[in-house]
Protein backbone atom coordinates (compact mmCIF):
# COMPACT_ATOMS: atom_id res chain seq x y z
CA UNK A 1 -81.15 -68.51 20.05
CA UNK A 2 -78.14 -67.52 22.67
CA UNK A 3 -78.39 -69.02 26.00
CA UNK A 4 -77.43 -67.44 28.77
CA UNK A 5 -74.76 -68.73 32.06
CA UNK A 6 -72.99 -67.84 34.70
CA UNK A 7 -70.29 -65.98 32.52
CA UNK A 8 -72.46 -64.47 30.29
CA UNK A 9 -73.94 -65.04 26.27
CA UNK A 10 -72.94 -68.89 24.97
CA UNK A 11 -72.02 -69.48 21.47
CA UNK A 12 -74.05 -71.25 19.11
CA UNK A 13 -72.65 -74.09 17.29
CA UNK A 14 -73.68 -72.41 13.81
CA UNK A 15 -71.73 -68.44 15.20
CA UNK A 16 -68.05 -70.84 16.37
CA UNK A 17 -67.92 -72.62 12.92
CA UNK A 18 -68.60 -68.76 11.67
CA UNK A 19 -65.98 -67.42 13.59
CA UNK A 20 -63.42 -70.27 13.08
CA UNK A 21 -63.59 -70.33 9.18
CA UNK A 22 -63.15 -65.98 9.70
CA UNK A 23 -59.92 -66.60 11.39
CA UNK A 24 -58.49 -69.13 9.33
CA UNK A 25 -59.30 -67.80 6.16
CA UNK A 26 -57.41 -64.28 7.82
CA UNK A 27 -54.26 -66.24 8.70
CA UNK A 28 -55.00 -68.04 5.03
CA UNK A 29 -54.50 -64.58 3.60
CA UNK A 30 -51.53 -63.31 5.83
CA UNK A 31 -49.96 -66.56 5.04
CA UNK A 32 -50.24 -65.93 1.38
CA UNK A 33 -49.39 -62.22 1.32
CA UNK A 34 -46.05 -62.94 3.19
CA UNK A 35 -45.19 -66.02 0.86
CA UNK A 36 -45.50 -63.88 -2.17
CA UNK A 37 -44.09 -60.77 -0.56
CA UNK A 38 -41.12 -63.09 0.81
CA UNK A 39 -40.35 -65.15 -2.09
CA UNK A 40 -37.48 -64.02 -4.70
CA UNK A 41 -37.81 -61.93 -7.26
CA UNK A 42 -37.29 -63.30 -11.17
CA UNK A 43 -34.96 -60.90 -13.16
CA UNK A 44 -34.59 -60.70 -16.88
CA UNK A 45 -31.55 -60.28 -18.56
CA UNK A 46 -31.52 -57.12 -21.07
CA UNK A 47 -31.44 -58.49 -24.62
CA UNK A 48 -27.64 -56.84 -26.10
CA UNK A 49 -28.21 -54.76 -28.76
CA UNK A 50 -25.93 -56.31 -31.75
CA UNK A 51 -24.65 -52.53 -33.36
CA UNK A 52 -24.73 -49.07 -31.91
CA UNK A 53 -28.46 -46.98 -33.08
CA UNK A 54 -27.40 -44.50 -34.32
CA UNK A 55 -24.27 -42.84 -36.40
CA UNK A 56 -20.72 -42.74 -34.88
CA UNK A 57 -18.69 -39.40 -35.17
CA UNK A 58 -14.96 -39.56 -34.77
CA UNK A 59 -13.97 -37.18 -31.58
CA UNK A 60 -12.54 -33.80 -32.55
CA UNK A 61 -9.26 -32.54 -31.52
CA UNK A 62 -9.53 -32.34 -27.43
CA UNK A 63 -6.51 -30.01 -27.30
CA UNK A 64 -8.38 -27.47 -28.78
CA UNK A 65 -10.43 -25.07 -27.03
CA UNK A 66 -14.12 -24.78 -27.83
CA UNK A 67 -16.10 -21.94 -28.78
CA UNK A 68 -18.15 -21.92 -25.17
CA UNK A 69 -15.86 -23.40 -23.21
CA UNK A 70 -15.53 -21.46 -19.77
């Protein structure tokens, strides 16, 4: 039961050891959210594709003009 003084209600014994592990288990959390938020990235390389998917048309003549060309 809370006890009362001068200042007002005292805290129990059982309500600080509340309070404490509340706050320290917040900062735990912040700590932990910045460390993984802060910490660098991994990147993976692209594998290289060995040949082209797909077929390969030789390029027309260019000096040509083409049907809907402006």
């Amino acid at each position: 039961m809370r006890k009362r003084n001068l200042r007002g209600l005292v805290m129990t014994r059982r309500e600080f050891i509340r309070k404490l592990i509340k706050g320290s288990s917040a900062i735990l959390v912040g700590t932990l959210w910045l460390v993984k938020k802060a910490s660098p990235r991994r990147f993976v390389r692209a594998l290289r594709v060995k040949k082209y998917p797909g077929h390969l048309k030789s390029l027309k003549d260019i000096w040509k003009e083409a049907k809907w060309s402006g």
